[in-house]
Protein backbone atom coordinates (compact mmCIF):
# COMPACT_ATOMS: atom_id res chain seq x y z
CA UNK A 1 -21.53 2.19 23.31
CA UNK A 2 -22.54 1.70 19.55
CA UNK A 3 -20.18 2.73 17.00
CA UNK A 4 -20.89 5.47 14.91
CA UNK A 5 -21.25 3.96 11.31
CA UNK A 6 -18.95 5.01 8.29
CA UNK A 7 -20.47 5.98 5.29
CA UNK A 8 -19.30 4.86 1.93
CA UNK A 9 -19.66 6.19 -1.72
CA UNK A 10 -22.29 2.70 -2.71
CA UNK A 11 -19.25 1.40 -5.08
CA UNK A 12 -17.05 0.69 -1.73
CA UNK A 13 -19.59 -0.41 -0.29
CA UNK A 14 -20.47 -2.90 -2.74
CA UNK A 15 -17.05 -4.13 -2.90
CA UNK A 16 -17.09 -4.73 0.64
CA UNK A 17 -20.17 -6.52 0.45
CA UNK A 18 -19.11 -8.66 -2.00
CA UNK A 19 -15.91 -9.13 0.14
CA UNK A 20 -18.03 -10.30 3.00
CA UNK A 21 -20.00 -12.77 0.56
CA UNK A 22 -17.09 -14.65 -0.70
CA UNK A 23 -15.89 -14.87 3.10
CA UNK A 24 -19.25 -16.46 3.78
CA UNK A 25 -19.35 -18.49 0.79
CA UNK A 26 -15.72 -19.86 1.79
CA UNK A 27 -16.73 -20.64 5.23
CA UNK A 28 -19.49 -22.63 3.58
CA UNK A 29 -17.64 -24.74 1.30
CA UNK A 30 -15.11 -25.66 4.39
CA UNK A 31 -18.49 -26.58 6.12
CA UNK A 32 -17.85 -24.45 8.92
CA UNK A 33 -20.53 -22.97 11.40
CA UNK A 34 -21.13 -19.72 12.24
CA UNK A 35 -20.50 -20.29 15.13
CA UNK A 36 -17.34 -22.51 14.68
CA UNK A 37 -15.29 -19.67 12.93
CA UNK A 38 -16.42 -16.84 14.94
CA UNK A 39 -15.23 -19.38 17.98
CA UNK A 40 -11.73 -20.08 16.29
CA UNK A 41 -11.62 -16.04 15.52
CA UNK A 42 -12.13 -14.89 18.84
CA UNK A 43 -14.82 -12.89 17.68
CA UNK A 44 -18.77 -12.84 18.50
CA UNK A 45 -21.28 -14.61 15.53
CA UNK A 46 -22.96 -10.90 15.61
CA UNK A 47 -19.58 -10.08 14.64
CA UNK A 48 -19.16 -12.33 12.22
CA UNK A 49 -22.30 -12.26 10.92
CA UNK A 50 -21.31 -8.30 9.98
CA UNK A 51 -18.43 -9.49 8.87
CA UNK A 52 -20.13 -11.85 5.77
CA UNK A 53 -23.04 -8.58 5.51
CA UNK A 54 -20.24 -6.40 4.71
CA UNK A 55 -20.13 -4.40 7.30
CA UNK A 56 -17.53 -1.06 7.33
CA UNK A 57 -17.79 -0.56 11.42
CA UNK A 58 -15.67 -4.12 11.91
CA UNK A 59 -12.09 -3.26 12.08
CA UNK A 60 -9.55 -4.76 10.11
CA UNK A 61 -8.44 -7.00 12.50
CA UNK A 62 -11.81 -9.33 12.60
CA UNK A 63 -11.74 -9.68 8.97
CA UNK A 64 -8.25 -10.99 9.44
CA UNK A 65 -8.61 -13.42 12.17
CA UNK A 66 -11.72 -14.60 9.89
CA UNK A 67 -9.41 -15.22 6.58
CA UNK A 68 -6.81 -16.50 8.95
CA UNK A 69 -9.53 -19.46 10.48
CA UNK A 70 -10.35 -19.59 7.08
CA UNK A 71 -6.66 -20.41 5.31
CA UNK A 72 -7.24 -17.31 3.42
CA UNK A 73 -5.05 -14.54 5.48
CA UNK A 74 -2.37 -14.40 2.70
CA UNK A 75 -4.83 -12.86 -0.01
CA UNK A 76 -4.68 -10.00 2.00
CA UNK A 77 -1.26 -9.37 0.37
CA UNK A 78 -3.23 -8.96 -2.72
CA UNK A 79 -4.70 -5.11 -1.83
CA UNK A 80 -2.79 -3.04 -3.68
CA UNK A 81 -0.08 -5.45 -5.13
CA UNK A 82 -0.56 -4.88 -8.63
CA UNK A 83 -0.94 -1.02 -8.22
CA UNK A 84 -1.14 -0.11 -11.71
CA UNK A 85 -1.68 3.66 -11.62
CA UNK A 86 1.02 3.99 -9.21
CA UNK A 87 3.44 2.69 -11.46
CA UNK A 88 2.39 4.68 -14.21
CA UNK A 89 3.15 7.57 -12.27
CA UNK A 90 6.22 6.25 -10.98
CA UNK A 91 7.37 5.84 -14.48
CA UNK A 92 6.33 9.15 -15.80
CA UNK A 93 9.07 10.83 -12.66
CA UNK A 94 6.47 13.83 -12.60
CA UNK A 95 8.75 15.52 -10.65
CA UNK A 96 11.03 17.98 -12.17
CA UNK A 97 14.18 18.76 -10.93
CA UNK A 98 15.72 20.77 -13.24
CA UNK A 99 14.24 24.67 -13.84
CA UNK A 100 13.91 26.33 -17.10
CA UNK A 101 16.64 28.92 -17.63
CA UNK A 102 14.82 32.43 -17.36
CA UNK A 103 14.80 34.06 -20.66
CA UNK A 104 15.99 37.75 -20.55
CA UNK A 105 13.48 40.79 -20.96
CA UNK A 106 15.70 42.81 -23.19
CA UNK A 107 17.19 40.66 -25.86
């Protein structure tokens, strides 16, 4: 049973293109085949093939065993790690904890 694609806003899924081209690209300048990687992966070429196209219905896992095959499975530490907006908010502790004293209404 086919699964039902995910649609993306075109900027993610550009990035995830472009994700699936340097995967491709990497496999290339190991000189790996297709087939080779997607052997080592556990995975099917179609797979892989959607893998290096891009694709948003392959889960997380594939792309993982792919980087893994590929020596690359630590850059996946790299999502997220220098989260700058989080810290931002972090350090301007939007959270208030202390309430305004209530002014009286007859002074």
């Amino acid at each position: 049973m086919p699964k039902d694609p995910v649609i993306l806003l075109p900027r993610l899924q550009q990035l995830l293109t472009q994700a699936g081209e340097n995967i491709r690209l990497a496999r290339l300048r190991r000189k790996l085949s297709a087939a080779r990687v997607a052997e080592r992966a556990a995975i099917s070429r179609n797979t892989l093939h959607a893998i290096e196209q891009g694709a948003s219905t392959v889960s997380m896992g594939a792309y993982l065993q792919v980087l893994f095959v590929l020596g690359l499975e630590k850059t996946l530490l790299q999502l997220a790690a220098d989260d700058v907006l989080g810290r931002k908010l972090q350090d301007a502790d939007l959270v208030v904890s202390v309430r305004a004293p209530k002014q009286s209404s007859g002074e």
